[in-house]
C-alpha atoms as a PDB file:
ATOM      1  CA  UNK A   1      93.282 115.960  81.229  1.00  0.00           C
ATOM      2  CA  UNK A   2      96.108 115.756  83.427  1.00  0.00           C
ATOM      3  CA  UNK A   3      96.981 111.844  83.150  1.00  0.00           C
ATOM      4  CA  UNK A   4      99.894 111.826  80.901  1.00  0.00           C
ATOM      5  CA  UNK A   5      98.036 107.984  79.481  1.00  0.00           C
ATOM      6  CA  UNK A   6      94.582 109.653  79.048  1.00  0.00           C
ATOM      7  CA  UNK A   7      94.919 110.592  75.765  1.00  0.00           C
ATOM      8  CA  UNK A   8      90.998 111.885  74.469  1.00  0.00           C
ATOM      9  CA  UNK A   9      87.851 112.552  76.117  1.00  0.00           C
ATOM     10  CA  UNK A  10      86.315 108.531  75.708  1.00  0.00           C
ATOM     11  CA  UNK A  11      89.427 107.279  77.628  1.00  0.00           C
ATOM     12  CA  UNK A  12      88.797 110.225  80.106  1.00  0.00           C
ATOM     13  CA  UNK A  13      85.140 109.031  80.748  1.00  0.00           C
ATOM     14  CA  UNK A  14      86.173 105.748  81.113  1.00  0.00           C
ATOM     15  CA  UNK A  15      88.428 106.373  83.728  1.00  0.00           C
ATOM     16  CA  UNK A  16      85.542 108.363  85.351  1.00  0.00           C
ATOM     17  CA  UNK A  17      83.113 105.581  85.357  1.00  0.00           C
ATOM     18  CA  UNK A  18      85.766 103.094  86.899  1.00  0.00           C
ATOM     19  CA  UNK A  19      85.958 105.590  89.753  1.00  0.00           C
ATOM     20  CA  UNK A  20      82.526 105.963  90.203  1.00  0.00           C
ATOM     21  CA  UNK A  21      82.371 101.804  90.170  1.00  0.00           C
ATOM     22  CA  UNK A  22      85.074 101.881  92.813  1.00  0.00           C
ATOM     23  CA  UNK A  23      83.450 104.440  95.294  1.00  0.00           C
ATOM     24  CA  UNK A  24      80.302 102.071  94.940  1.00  0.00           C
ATOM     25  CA  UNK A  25      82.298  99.051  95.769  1.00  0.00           C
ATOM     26  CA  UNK A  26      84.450 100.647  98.642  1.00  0.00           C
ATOM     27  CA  UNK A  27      80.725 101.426 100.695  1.00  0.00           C
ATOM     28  CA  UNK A  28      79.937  98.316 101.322  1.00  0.00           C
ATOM     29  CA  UNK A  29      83.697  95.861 101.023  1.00  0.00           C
ATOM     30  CA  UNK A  30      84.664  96.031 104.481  1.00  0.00           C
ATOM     31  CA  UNK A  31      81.382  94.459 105.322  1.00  0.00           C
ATOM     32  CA  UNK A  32      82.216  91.622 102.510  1.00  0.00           C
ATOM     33  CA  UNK A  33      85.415  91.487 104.348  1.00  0.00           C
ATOM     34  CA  UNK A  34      84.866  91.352 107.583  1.00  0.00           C
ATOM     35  CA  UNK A  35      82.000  88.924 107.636  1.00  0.00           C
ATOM     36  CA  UNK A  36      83.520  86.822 104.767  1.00  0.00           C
ATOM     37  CA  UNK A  37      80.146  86.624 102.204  1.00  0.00           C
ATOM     38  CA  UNK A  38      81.040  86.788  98.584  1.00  0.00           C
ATOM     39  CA  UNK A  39      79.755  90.669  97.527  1.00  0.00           C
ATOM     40  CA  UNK A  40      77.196  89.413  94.619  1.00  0.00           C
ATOM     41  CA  UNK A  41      75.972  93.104  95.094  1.00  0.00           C
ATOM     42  CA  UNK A  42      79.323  94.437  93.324  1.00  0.00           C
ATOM     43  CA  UNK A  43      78.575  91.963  90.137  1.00  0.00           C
ATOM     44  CA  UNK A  44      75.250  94.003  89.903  1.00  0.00           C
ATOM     45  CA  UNK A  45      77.428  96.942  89.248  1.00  0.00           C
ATOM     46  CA  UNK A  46      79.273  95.552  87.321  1.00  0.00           C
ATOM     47  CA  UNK A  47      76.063  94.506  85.195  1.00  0.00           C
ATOM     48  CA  UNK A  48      74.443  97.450  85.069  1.00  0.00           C
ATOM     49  CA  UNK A  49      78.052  99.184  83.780  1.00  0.00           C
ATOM     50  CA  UNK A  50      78.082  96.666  81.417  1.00  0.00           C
ATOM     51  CA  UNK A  51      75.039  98.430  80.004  1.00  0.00           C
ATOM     52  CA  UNK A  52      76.391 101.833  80.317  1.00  0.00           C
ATOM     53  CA  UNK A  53      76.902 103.359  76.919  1.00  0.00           C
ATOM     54  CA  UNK A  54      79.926 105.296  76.654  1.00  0.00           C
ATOM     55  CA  UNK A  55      80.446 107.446  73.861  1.00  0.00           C
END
């Protein structure tokens, strides 16, 4: 872990998945952006990582 505020492997996982949730999001936000429609997609993965089951 090199993040001096990671501090075990949950937090490390968790940081992980947020990244992964990101690099979904960033796909498709400049079309959200540029056409101005609210990105309902992005609350379905948001959902589904609601559901996720860290350990």
């Amino acid at each position: 872990m090199s993040d001096i505020y990671i501090r075990n492997e949950r937090e490390q996982q968790l940081v992980q998945y947020a990244l992964e949730l990101a690099q979904q999001i960033d796909k498709t936000a400049g079309k959200y952006d540029e056409s101005g429609e609210f990105p309902f997609e992005h609350f379905n993965y948001f959902q589904r990582a609601s559901k996720h089951p860290l350990k």
